[in-house]
N, C-alpha and C. Protein backbone atom coordinates (compact mmCIF):
# COMPACT_ATOMS: atom_id res chain seq x y z
N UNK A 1 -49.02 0.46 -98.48
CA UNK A 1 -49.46 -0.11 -97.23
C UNK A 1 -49.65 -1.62 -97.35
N UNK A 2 -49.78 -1.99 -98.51
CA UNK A 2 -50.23 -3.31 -98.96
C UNK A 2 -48.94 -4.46 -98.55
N UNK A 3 -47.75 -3.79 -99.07
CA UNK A 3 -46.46 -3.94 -98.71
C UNK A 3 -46.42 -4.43 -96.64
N UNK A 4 -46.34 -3.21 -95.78
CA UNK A 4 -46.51 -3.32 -94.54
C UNK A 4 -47.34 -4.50 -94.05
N UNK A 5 -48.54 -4.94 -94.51
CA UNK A 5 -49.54 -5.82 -94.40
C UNK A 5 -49.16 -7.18 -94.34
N UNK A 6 -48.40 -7.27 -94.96
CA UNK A 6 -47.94 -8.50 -96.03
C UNK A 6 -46.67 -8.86 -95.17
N UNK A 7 -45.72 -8.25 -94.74
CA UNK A 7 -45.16 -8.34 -93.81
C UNK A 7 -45.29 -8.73 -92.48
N UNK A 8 -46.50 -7.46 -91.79
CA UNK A 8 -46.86 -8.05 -90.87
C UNK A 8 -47.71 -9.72 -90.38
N UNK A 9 -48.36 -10.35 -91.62
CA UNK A 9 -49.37 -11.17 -91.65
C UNK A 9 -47.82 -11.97 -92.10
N UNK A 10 -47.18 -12.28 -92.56
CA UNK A 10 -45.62 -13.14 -92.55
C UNK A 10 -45.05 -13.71 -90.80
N UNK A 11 -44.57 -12.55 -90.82
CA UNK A 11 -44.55 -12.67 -89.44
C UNK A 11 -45.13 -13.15 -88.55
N UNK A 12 -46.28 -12.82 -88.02
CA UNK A 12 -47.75 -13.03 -87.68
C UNK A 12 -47.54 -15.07 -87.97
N UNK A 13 -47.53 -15.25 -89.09
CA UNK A 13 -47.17 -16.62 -89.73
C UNK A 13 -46.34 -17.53 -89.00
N UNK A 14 -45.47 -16.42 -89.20
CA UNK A 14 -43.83 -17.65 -88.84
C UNK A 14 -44.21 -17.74 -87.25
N UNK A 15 -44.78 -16.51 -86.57
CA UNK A 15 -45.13 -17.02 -84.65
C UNK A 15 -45.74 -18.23 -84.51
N UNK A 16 -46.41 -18.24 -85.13
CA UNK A 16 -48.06 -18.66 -85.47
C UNK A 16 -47.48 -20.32 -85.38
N UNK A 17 -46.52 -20.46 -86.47
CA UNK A 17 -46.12 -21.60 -86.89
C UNK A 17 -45.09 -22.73 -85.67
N UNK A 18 -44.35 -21.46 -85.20
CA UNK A 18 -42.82 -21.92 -84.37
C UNK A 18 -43.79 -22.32 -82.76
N UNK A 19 -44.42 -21.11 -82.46
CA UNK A 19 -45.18 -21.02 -80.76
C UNK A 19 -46.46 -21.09 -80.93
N UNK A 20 -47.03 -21.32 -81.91
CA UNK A 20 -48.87 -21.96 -82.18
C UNK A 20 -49.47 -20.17 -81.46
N UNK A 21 -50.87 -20.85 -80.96
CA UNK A 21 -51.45 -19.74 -80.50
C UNK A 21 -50.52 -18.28 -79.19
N UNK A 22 -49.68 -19.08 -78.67
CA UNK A 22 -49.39 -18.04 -77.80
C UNK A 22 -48.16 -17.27 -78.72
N UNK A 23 -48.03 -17.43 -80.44
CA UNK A 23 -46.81 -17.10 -80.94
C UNK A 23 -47.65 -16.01 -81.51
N UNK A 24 -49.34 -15.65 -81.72
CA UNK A 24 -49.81 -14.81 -82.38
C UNK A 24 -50.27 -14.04 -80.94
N UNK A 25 -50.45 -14.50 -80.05
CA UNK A 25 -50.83 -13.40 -79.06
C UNK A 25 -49.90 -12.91 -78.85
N UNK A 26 -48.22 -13.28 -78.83
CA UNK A 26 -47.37 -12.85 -78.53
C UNK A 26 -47.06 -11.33 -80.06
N UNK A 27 -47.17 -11.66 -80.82
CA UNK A 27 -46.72 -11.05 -82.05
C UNK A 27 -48.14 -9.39 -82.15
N UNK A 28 -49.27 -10.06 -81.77
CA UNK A 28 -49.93 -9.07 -81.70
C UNK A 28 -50.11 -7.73 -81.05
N UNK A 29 -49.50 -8.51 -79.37
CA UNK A 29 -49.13 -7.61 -78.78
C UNK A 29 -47.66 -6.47 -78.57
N UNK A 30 -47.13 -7.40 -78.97
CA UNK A 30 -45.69 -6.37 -80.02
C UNK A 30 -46.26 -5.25 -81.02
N UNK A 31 -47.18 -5.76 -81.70
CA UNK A 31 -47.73 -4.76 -82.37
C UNK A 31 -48.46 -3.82 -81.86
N UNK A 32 -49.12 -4.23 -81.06
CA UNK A 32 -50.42 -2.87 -79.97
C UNK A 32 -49.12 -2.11 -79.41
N UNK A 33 -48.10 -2.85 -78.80
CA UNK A 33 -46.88 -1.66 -78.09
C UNK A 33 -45.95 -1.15 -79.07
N UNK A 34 -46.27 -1.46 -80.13
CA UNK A 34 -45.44 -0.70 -81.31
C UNK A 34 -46.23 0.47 -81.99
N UNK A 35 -47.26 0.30 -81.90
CA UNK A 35 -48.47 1.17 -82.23
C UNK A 35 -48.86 2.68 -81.16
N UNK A 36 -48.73 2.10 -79.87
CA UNK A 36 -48.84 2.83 -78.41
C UNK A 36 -47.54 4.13 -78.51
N UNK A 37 -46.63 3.37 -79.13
CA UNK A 37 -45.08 3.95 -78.79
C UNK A 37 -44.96 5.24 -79.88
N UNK A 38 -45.79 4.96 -81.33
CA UNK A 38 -45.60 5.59 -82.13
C UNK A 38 -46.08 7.20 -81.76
N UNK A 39 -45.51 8.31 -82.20
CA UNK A 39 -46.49 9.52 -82.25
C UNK A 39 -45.98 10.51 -83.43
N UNK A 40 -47.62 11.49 -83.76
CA UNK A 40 -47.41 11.96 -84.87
C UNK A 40 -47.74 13.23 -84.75
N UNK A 41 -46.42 14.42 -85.26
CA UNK A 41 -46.78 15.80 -84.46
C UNK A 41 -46.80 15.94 -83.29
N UNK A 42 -46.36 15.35 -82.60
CA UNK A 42 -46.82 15.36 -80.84
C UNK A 42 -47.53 14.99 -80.45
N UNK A 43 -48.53 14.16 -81.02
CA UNK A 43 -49.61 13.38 -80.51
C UNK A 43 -49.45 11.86 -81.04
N UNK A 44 -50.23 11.13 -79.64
CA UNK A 44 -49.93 9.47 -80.01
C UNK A 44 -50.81 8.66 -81.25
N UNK A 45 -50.06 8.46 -81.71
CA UNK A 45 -50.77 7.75 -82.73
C UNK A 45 -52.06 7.10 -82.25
N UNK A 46 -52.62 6.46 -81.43
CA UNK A 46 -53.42 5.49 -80.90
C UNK A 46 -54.57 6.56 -79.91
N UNK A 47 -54.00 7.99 -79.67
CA UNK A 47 -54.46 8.47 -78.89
C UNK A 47 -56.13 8.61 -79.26
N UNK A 48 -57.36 8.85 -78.88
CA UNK A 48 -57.53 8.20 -77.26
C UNK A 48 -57.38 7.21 -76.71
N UNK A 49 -57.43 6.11 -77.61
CA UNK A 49 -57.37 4.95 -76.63
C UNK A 49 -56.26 4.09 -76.10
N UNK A 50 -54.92 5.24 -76.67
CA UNK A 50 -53.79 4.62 -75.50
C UNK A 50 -53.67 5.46 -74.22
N UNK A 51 -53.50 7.01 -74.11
CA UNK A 51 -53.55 7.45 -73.41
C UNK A 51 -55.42 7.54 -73.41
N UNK A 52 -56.41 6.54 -72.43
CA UNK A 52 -57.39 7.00 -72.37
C UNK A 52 -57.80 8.20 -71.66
N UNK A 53 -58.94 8.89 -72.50
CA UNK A 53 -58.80 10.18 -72.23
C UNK A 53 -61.16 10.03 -72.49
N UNK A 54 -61.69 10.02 -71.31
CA UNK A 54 -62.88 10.19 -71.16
C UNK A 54 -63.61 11.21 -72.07
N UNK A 55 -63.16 12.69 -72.07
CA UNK A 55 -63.84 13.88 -72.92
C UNK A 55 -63.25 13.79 -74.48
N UNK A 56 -62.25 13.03 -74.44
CA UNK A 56 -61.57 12.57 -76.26
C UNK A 56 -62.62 11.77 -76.74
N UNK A 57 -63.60 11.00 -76.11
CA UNK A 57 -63.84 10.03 -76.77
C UNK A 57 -65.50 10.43 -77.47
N UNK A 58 -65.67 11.95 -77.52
CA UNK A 58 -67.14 11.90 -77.91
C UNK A 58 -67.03 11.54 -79.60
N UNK A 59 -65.94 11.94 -80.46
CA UNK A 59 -66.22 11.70 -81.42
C UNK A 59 -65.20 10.14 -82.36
N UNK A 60 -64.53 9.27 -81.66
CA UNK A 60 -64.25 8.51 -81.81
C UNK A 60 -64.86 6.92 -82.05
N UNK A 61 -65.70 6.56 -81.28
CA UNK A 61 -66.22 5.35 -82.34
C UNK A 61 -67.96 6.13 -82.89
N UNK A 62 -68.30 6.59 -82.27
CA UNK A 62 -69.78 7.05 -82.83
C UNK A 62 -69.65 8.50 -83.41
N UNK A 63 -70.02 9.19 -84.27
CA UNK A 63 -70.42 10.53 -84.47
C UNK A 63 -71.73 11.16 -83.73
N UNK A 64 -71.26 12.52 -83.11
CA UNK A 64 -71.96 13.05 -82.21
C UNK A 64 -72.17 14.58 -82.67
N UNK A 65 -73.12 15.20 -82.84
CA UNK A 65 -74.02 16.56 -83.42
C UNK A 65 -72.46 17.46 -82.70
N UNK A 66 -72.64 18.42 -83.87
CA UNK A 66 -71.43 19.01 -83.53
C UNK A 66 -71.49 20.17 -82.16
N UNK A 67 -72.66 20.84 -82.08
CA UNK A 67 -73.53 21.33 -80.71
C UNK A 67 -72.74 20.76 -79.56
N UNK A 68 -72.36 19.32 -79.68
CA UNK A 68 -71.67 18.83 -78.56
C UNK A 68 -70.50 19.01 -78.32
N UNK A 69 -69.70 19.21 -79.61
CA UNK A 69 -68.33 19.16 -79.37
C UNK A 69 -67.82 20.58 -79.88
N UNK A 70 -67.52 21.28 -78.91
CA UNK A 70 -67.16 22.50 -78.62
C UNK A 70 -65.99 23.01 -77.95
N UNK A 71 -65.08 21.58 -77.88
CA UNK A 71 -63.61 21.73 -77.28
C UNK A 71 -63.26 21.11 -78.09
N UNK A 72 -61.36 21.31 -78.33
CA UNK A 72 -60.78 20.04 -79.16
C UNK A 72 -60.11 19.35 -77.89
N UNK A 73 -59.85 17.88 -78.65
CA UNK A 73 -59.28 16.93 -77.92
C UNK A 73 -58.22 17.29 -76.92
N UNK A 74 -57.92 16.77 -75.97
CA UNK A 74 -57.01 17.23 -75.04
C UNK A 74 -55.70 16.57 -75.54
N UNK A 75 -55.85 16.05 -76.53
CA UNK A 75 -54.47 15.50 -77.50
C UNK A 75 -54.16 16.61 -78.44
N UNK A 76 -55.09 17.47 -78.72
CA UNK A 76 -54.32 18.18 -79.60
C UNK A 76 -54.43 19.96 -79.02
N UNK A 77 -54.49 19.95 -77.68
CA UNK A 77 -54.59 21.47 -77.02
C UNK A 77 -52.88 21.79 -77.38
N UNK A 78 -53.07 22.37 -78.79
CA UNK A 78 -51.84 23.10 -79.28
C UNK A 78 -51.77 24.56 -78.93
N UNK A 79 -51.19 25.64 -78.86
CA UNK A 79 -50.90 26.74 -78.74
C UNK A 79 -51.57 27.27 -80.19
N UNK A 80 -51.83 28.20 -80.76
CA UNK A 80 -52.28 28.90 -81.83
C UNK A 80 -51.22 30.05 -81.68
N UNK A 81 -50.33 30.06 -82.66
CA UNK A 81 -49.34 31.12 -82.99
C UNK A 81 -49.19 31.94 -84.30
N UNK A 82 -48.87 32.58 -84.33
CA UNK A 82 -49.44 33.93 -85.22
C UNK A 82 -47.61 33.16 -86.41
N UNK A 83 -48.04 32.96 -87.37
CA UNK A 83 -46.97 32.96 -88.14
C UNK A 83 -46.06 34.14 -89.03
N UNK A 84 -44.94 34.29 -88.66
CA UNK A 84 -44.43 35.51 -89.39
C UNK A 84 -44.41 35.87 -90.51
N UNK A 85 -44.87 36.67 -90.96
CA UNK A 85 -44.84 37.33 -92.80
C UNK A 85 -45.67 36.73 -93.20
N UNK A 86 -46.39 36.35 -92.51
CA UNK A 86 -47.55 36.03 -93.29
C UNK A 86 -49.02 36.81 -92.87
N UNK A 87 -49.81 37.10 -94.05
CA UNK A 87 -51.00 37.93 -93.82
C UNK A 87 -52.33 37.04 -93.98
N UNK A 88 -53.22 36.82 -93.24
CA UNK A 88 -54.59 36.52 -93.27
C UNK A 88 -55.17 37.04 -94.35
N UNK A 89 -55.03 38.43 -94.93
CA UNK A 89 -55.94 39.10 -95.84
C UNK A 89 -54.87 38.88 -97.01
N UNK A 90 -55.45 38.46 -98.38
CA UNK A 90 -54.29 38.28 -99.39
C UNK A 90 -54.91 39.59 -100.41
């Protein structure tokens, strides 16, 4: 990751250098819509807070008693499917 970093903060550089401040607002926000665009398993990388989602957000910046959270995210309302040949009891 150290690699990726190092790249991005290059880059980040050379905007920085060619278009001054509007070359890093510009470069940053390439990155927030490169970030937005990404998804993993079927869900957005960024999700909740690209697709904002009000009931996603109980356990995202604060931790909240688990009593509260008694649904999963509406990012990850997957189907539960029974896998073949395979047994629960070993």
């Amino acid at each position: 990751m150290s690699i990726a970093v190092r790249i991005i903060r290059l880059a980040l550089m050379m905007l920085a250098a060619a278009l001054g401040f509007l070359g890093i607002l510009t470069g940053l926000m390439a990155l927030l819509l490169h970030l937005t665009s990404l998804r993993s398993f079927g869900v957005s990388y960024m999700s909740p807070f690209g697709p904002y989602v009000q009931s996603d957000m109980k356990d995202k910046i604060f931790r909240l008693p688990w009593s509260w959270m008694t649904t999963r995210p509406n990012a990850n309302q997957v189907q539960n499917t029974i896998l073949r040949g395979y047994s629960s009891t070993a």
